[in-house]
N, C-alpha and C. Protein backbone atom coordinates (compact mmCIF):
# COMPACT_ATOMS: atom_id res chain seq x y z
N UNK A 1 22.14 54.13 -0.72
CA UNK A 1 21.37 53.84 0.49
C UNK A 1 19.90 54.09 0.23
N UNK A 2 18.89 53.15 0.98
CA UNK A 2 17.75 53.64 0.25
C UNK A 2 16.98 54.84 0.93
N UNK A 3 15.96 55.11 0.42
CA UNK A 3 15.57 56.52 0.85
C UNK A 3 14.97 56.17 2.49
N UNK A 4 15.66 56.95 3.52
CA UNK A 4 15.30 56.51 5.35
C UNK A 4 13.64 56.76 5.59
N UNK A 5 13.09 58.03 4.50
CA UNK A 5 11.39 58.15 4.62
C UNK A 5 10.38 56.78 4.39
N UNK A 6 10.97 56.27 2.97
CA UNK A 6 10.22 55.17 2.44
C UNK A 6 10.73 53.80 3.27
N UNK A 7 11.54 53.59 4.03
CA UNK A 7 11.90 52.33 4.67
C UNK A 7 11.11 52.56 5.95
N UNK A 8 11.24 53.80 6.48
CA UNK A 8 10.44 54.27 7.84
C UNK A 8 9.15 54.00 7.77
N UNK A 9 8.31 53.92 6.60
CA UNK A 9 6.88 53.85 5.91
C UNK A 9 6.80 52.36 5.86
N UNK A 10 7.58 51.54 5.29
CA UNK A 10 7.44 49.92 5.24
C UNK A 10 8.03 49.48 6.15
N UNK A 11 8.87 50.20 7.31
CA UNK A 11 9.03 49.02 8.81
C UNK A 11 7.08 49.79 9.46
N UNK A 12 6.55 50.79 9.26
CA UNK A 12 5.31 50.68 10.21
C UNK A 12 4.52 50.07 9.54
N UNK A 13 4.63 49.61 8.54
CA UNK A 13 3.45 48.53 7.94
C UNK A 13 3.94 47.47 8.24
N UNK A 14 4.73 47.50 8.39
CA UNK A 14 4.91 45.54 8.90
C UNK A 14 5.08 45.57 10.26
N UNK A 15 5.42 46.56 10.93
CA UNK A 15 4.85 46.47 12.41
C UNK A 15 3.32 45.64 13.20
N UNK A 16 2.60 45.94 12.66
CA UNK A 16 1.73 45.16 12.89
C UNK A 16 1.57 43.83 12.83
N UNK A 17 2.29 43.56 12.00
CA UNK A 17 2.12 42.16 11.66
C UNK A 17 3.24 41.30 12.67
N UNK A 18 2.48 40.26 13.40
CA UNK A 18 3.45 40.04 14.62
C UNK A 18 4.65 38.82 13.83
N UNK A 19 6.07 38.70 14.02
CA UNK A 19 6.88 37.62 13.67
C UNK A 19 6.36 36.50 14.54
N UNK A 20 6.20 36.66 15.88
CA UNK A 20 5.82 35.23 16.82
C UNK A 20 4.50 34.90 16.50
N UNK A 21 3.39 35.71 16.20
CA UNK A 21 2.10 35.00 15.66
C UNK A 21 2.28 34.22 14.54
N UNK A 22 3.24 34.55 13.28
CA UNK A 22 3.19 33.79 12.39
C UNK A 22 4.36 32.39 12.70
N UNK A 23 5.26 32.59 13.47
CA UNK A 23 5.62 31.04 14.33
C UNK A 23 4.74 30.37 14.55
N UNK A 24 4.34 30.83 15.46
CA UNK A 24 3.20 30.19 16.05
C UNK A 24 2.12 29.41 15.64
N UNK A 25 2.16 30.10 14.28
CA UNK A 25 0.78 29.52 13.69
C UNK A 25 1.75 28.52 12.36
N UNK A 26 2.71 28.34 12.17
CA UNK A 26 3.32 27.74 11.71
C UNK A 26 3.43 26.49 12.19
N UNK A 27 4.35 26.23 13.57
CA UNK A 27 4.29 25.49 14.90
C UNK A 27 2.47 24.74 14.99
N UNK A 28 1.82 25.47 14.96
CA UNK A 28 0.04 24.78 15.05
C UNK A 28 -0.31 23.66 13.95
N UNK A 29 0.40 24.32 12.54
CA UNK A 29 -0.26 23.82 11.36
C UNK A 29 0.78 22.51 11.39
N UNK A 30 2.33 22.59 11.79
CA UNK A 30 3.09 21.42 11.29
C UNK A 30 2.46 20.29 12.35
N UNK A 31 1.96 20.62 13.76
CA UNK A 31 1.57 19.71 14.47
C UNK A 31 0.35 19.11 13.84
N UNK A 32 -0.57 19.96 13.42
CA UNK A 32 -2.04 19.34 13.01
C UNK A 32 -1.45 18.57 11.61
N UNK A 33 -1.05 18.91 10.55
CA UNK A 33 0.04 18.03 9.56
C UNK A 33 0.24 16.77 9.70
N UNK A 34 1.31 16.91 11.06
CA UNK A 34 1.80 15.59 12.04
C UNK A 34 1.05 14.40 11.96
N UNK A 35 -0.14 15.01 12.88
CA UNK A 35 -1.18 14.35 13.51
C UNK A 35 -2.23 13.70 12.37
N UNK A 36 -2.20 14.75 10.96
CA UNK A 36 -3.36 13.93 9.88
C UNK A 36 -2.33 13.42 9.28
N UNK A 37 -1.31 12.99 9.10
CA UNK A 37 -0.18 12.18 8.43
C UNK A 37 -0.58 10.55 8.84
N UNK A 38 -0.17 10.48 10.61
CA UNK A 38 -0.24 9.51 11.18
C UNK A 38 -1.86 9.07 10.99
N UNK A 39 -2.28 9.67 10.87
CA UNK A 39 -3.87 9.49 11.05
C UNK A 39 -4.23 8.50 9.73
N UNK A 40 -3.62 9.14 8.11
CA UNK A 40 -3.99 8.86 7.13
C UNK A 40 -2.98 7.16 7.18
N UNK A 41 -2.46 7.59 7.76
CA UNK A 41 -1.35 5.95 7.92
C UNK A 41 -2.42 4.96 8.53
N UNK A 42 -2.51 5.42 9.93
CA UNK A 42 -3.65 4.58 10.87
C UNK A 42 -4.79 3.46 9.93
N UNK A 43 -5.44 4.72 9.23
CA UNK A 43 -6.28 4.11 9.22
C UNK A 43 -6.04 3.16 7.57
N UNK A 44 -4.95 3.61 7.06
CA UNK A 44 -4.84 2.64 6.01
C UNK A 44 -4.52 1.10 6.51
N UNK A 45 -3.78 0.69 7.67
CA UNK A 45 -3.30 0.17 8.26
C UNK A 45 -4.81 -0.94 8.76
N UNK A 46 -5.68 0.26 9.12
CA UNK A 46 -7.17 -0.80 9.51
C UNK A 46 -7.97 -0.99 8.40
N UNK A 47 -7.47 -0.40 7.30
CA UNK A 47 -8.69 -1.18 6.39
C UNK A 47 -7.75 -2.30 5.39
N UNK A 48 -6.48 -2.20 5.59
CA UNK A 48 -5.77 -3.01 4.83
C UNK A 48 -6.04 -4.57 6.26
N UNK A 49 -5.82 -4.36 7.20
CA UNK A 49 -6.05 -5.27 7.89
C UNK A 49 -7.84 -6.31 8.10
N UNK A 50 -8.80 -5.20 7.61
CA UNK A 50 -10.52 -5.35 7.18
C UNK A 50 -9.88 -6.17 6.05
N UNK A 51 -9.28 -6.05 5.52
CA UNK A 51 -9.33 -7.10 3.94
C UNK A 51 -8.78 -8.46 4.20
N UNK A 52 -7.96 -8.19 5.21
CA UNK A 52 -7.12 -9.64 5.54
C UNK A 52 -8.51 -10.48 6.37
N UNK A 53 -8.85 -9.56 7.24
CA UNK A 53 -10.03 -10.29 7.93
C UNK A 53 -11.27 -10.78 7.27
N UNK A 54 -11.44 -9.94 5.98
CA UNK A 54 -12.63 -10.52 4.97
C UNK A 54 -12.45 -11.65 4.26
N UNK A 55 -10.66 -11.90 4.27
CA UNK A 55 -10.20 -12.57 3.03
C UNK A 55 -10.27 -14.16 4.01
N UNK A 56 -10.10 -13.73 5.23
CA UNK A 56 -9.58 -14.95 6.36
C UNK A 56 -11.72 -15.48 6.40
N UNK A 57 -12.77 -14.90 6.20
CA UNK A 57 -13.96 -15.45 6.21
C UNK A 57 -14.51 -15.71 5.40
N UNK A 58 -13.50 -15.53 3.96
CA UNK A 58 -14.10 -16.36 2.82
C UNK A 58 -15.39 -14.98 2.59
N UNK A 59 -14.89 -13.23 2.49
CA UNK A 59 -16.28 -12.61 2.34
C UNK A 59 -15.81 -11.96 1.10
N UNK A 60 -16.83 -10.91 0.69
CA UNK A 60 -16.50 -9.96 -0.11
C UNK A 60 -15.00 -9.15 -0.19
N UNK A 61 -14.22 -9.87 -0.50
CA UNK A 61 -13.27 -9.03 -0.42
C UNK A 61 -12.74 -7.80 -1.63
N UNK A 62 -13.69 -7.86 -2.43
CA UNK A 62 -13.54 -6.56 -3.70
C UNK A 62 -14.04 -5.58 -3.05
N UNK A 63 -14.96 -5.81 -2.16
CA UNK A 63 -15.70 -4.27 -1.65
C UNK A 63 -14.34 -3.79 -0.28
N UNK A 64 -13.60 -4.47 0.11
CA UNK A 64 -12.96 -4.18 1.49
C UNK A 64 -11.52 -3.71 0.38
N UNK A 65 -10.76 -4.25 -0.74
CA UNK A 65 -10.46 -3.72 -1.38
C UNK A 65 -10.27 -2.45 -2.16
N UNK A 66 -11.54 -2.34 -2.77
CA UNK A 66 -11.89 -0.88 -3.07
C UNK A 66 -11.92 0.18 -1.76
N UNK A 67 -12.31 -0.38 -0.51
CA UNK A 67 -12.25 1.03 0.08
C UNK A 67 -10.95 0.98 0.67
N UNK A 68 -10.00 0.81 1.06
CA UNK A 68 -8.54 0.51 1.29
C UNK A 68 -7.80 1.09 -0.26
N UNK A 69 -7.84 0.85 -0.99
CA UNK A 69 -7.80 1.43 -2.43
C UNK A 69 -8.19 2.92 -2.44
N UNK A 70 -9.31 3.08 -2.76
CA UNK A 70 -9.29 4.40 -2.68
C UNK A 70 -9.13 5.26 -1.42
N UNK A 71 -9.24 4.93 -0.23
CA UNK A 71 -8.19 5.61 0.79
C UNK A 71 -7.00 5.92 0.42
N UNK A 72 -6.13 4.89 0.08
CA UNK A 72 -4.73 5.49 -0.39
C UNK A 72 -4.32 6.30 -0.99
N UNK A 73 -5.11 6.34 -2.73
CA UNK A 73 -5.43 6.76 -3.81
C UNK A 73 -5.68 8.28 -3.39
N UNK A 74 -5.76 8.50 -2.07
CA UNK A 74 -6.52 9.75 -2.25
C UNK A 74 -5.77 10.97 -0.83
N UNK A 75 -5.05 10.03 -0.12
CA UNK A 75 -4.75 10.43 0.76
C UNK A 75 -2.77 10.57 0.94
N UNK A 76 -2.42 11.25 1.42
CA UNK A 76 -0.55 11.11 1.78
C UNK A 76 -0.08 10.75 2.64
N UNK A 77 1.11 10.02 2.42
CA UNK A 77 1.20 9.04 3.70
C UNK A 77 0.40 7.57 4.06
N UNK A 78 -0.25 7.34 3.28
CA UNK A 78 -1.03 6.11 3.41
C UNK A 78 -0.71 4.89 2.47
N UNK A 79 0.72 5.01 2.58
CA UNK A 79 1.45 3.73 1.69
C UNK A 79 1.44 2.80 2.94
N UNK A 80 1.35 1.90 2.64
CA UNK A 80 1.62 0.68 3.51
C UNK A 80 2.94 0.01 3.61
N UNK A 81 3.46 0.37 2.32
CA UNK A 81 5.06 -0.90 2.34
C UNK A 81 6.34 0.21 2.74
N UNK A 82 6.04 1.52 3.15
CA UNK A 82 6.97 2.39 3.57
C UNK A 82 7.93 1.51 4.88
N UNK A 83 8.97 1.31 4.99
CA UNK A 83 9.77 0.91 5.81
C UNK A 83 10.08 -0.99 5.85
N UNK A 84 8.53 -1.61 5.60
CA UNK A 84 8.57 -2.86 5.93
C UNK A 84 9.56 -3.44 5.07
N UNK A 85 9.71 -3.35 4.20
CA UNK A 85 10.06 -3.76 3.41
C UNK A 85 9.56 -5.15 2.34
N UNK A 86 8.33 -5.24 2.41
CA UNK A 86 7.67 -5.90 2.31
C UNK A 86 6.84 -5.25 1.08
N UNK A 87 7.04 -6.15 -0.38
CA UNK A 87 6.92 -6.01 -1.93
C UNK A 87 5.37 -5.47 -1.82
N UNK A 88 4.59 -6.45 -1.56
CA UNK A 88 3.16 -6.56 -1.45
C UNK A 88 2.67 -6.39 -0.12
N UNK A 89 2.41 -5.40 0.20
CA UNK A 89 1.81 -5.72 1.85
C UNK A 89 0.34 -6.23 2.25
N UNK A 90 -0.29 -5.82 0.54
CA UNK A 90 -1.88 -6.48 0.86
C UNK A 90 -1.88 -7.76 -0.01
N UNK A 91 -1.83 -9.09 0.57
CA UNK A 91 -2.19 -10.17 0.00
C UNK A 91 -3.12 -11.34 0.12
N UNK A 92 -4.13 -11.14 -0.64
CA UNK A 92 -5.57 -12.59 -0.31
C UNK A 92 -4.78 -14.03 -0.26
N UNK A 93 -4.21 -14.18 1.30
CA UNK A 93 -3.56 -15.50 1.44
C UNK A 93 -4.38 -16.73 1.52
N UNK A 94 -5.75 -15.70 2.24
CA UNK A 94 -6.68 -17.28 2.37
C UNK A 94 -7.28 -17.70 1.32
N UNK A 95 -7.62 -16.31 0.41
CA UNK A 95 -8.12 -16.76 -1.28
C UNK A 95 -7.52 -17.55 -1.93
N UNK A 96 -6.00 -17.30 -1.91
CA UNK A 96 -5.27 -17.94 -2.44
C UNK A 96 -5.01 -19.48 -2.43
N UNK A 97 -4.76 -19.84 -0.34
CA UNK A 97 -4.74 -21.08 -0.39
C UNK A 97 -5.77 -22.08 -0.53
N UNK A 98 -7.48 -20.87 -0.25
CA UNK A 98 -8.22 -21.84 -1.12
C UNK A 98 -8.36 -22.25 -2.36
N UNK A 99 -7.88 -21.77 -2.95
CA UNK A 99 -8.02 -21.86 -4.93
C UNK A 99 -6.69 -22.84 -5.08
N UNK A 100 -5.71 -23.02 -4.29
CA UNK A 100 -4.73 -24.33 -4.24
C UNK A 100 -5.18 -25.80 -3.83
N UNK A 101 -5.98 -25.51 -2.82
CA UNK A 101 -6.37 -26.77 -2.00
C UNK A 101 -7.73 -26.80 -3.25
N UNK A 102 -8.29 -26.33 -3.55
CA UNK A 102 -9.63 -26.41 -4.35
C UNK A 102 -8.69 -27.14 -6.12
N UNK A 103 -7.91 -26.67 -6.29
CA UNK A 103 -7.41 -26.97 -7.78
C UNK A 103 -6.84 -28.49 -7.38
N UNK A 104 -5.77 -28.77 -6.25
CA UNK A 104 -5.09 -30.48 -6.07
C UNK A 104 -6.48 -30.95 -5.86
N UNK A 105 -7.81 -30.64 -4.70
CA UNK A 105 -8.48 -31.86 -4.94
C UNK A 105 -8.87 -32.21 -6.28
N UNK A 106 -9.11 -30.97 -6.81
CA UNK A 106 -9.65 -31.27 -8.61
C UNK A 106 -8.58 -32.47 -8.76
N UNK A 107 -7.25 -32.42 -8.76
CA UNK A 107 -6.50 -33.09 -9.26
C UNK A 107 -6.71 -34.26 -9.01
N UNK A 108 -6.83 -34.42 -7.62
CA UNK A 108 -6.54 -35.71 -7.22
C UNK A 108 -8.27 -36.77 -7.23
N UNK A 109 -8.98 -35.79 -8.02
CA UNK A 109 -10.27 -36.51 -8.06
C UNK A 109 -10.11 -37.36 -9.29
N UNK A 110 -9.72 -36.07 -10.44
CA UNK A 110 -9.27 -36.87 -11.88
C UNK A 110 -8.73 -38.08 -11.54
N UNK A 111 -6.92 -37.77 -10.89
CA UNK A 111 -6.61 -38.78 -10.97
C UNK A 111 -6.93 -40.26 -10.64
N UNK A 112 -7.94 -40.22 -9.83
CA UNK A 112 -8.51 -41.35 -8.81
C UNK A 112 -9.07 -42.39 -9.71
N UNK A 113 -9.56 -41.62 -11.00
CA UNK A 113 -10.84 -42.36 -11.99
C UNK A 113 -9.34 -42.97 -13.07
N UNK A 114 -8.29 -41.93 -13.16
CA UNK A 114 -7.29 -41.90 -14.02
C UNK A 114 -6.93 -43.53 -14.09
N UNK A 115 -6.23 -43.77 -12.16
CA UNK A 115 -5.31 -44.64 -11.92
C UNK A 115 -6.48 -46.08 -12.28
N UNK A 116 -7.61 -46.25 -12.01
CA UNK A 116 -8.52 -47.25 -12.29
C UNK A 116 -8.40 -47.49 -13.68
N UNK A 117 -8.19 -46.45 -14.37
CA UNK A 117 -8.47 -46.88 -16.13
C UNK A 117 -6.79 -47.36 -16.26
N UNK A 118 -5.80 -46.84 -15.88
CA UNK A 118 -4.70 -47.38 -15.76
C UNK A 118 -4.60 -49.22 -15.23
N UNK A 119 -5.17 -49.34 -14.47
CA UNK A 119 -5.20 -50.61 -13.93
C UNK A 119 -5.64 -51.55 -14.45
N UNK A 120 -6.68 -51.22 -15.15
CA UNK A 120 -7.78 -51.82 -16.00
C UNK A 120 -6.88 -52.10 -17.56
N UNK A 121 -6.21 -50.83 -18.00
CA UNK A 121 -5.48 -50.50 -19.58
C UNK A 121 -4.04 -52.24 -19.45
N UNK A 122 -3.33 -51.72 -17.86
CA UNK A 122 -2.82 -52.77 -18.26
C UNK A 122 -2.76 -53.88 -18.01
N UNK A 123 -4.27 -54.29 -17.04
CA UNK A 123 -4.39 -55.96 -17.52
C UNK A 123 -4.55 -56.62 -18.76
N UNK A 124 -5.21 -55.76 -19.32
CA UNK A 124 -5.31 -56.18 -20.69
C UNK A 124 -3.80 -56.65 -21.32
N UNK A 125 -3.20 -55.30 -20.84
CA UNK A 125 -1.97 -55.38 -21.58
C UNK A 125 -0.93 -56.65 -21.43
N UNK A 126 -0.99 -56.55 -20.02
CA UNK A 126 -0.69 -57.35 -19.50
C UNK A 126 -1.22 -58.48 -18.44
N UNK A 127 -1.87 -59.47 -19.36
CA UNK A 127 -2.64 -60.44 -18.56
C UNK A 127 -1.91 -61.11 -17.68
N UNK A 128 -0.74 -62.05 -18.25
CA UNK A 128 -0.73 -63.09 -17.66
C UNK A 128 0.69 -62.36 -16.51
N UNK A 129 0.82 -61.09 -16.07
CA UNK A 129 1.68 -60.39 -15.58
C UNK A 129 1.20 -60.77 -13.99
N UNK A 130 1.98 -60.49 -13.14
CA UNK A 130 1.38 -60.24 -11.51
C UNK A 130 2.20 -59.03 -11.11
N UNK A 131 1.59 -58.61 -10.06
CA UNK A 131 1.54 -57.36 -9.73
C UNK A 131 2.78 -56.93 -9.38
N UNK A 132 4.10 -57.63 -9.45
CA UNK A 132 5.35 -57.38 -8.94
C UNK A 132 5.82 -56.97 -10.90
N UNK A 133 5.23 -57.53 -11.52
CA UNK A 133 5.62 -57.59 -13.19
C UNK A 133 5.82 -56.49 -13.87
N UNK A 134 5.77 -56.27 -15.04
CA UNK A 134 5.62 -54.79 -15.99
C UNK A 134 3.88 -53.96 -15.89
N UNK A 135 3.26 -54.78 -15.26
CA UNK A 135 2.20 -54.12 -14.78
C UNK A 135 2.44 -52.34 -13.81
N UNK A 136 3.27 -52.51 -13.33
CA UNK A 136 3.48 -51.20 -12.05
C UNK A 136 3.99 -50.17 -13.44
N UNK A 137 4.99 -50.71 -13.47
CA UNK A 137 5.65 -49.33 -14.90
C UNK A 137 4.79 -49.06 -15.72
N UNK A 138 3.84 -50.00 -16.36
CA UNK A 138 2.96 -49.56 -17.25
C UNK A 138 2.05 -48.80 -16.69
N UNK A 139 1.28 -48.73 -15.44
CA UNK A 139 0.72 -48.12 -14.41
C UNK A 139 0.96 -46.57 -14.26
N UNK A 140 2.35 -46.65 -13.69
CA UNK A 140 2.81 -45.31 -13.37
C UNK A 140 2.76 -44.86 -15.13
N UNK A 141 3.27 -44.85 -16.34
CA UNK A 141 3.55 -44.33 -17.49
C UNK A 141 2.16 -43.83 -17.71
N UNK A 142 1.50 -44.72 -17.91
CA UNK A 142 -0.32 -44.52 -18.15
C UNK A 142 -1.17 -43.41 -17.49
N UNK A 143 -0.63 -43.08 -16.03
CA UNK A 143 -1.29 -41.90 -15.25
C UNK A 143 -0.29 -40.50 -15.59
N UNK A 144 1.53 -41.05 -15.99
CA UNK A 144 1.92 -39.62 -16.18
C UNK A 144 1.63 -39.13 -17.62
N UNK A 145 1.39 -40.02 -18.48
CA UNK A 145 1.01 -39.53 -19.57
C UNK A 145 -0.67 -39.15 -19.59
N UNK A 146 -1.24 -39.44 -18.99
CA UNK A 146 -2.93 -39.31 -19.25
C UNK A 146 -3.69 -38.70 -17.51
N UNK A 147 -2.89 -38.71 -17.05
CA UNK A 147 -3.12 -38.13 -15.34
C UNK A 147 -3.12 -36.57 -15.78
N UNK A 148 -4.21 -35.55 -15.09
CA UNK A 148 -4.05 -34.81 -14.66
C UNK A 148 -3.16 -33.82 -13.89
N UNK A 149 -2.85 -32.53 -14.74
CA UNK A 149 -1.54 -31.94 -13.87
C UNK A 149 -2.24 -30.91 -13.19
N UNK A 150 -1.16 -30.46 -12.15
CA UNK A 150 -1.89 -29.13 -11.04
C UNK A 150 -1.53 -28.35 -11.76
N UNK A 151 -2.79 -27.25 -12.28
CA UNK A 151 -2.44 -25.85 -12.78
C UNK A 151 -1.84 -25.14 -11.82
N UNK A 152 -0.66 -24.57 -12.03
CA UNK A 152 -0.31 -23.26 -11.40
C UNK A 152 -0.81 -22.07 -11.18
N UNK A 153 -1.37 -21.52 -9.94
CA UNK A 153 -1.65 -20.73 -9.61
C UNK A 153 -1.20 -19.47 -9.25
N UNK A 154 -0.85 -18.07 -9.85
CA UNK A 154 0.02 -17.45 -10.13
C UNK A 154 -0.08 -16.44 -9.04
N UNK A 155 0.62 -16.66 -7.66
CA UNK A 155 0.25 -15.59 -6.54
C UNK A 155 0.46 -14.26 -6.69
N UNK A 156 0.71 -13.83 -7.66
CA UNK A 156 1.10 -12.59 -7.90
C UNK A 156 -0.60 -11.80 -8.09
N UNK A 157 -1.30 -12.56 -8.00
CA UNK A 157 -2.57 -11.82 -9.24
C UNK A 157 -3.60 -12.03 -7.42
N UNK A 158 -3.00 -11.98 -6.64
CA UNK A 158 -3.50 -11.75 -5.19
C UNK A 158 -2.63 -11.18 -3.98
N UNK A 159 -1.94 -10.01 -4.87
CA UNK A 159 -0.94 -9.79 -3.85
C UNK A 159 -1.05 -7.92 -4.41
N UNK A 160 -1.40 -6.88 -3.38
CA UNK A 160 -1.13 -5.73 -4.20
C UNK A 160 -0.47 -5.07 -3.27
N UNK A 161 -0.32 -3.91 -4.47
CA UNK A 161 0.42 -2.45 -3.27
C UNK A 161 0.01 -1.64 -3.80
N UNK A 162 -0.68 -0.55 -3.13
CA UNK A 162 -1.52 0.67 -3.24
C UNK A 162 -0.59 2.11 -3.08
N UNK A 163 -0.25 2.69 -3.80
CA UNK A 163 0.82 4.25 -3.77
C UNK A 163 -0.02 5.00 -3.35
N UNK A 164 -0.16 5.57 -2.39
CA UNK A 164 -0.68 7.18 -2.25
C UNK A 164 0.35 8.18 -2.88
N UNK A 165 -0.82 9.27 -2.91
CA UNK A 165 -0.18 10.69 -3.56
C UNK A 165 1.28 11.32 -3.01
N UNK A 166 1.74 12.13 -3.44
CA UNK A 166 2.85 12.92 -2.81
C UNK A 166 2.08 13.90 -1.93
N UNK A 167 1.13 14.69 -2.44
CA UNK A 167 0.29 15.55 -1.54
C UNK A 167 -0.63 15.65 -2.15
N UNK A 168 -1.90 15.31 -1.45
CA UNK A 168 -3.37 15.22 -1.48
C UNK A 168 -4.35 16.48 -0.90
N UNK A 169 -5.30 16.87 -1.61
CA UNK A 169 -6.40 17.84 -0.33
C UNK A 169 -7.40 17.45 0.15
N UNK A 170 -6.41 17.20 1.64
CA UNK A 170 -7.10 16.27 2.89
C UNK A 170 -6.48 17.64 3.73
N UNK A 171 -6.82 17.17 5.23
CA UNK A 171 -6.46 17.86 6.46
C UNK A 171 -4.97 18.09 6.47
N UNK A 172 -3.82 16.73 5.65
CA UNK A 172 -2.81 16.69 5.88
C UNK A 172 -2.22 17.71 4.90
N UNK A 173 -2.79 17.72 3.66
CA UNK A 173 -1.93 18.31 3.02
C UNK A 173 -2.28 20.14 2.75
N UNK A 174 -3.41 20.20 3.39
CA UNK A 174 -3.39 21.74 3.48
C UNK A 174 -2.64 21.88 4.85
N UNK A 175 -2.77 21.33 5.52
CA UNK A 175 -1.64 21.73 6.83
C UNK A 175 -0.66 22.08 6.40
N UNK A 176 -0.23 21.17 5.98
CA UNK A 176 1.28 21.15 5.10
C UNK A 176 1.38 22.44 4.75
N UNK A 177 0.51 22.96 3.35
CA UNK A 177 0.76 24.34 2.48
C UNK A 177 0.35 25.31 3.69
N UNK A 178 0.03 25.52 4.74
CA UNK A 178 -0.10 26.44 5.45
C UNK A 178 0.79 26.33 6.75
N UNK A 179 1.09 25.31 7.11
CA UNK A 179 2.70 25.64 7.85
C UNK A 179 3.76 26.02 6.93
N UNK A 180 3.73 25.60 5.96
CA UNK A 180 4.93 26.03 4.77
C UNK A 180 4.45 27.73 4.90
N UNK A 181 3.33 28.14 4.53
CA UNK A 181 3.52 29.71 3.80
C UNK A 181 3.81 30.25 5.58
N UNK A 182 2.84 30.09 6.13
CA UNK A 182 3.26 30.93 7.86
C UNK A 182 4.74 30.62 8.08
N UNK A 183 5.71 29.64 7.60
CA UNK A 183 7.22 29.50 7.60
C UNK A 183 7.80 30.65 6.89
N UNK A 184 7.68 30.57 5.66
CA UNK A 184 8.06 31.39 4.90
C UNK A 184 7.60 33.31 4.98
N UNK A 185 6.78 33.38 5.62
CA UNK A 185 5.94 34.74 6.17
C UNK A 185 6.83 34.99 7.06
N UNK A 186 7.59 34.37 8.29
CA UNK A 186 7.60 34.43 9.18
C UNK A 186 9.40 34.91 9.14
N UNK A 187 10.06 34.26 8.08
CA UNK A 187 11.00 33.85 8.14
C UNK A 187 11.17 35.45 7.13
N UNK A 188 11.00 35.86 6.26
CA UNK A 188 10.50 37.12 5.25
C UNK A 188 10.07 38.26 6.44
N UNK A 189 9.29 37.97 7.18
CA UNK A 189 9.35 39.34 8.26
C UNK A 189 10.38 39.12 9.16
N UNK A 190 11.10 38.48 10.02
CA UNK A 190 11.99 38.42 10.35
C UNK A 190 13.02 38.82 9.95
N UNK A 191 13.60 38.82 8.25
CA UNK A 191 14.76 39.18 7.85
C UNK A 191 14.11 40.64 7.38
N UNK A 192 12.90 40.85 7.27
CA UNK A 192 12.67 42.70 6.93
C UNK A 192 13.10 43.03 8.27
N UNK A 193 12.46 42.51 9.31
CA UNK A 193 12.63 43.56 10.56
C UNK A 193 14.16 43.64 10.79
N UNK A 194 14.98 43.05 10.70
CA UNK A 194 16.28 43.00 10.95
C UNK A 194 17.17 44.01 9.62
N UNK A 195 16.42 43.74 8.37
CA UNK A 195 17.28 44.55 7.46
C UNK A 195 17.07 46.22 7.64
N UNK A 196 15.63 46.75 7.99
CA UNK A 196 15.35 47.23 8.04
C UNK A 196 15.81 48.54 9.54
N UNK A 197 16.30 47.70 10.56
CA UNK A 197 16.07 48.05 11.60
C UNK A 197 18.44 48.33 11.22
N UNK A 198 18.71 48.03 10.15
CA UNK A 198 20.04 47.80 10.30
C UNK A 198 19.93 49.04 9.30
N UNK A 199 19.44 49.41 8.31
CA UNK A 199 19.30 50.51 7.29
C UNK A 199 18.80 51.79 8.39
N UNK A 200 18.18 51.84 8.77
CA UNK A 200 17.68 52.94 10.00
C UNK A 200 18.38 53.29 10.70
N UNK A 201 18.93 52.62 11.18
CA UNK A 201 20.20 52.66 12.29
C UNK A 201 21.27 53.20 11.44
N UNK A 202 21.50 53.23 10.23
CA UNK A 202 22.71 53.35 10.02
C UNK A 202 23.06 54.73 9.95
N UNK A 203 24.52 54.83 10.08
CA UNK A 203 24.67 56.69 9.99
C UNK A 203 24.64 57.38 8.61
């Protein structure tokens, strides 16, 4: 049994120290936690949405990037594809479909000059032909062999996803380590006062 003087000596030192203050302040820190969790979400949410809106005006979208980027980069909780299920949640759609519509007109400019030299290749070829004749086949062969193709545009290389940290030092994640230790304080004086108060008591 341990000695009743020296346990009598360490229940009045921890007397002071209140069990419900350190709840309490446990209870404070997981709410403020809470609250910079959602917060660090929020606002990833508005600058990932600033990029869609930069991307939709044809603006700078590397600078609206980078700061949506390093928000994440730096903060917990500020993943974007948590739940949606959605691979890429940040994607330059309007970049994208301009650099499509910008590459077919390319195409279809080539081809325009293409199908004329085609037309031209097979009268020659075919003079005394009319237009119902081997003229059309030679036509079409002449533009798929010498016509312009649409480069593929690889949407992947406009589509990202940004990981935030597991725990960052922001508001959220010292909350975190300080509702954790006032948990663990709390939960450690609680089982002294009880072991203690059961050793004292005893006969």
């Amino acid at each position: 049994m341990a000695n009743k003087q020296y346990l009598r000596h360490v229940w009045k030192t921890l007397k002071p120290i209140n069990e419900w203050l350190l709840l309490a302040l446990f209870v404070v820190f997981a709410l403020i936690a809470a609250f910079a969790l959602r917060q660090n979400n929020l606002l990833a949410i508005e600058l990932r949405d600033q990029v869609s809106e930069v991307d939709k005006q044809n603006g700078d979208v590397e600078v609206a990037l980078r700061n949506l980027r390093a928000h994440v980069y730096t903060h917990m909780n500020a993943n974007l594809s948590s739940g949606t299920g959605i691979q890429y949640p940040v994607q330059l759609k309007y970049r994208y479909e301009r650099l499509v519509a910008a590459e077919k007109k390319r195409v279809d400019s080539a081809n325009g000059s293409i199908y004329t030299k085609a037309q031209k290749y097979c009268e020659r070829k075919f003079p005394a032909s009319s237009s119902g004749g081997p003229r059309v086949p030679c036509i079409a062969e002449y533009v798929t062999k010498n016509g312009e193709k649409q480069k593929n545009i690889p949407d992947d290389l406009y589509k990202f996803d940004f990981v935030s940290p597991v725990w960052s030092p922001d508001l959220a994640g010292f909350s975190i380590l300080l509702s954790g230790l006032f948990l663990v304080l709390f939960l450690l004086r609680f089982a002294m006062d009880r072991w203690l108060s059961y050793e004292l008591n005893e006969d």
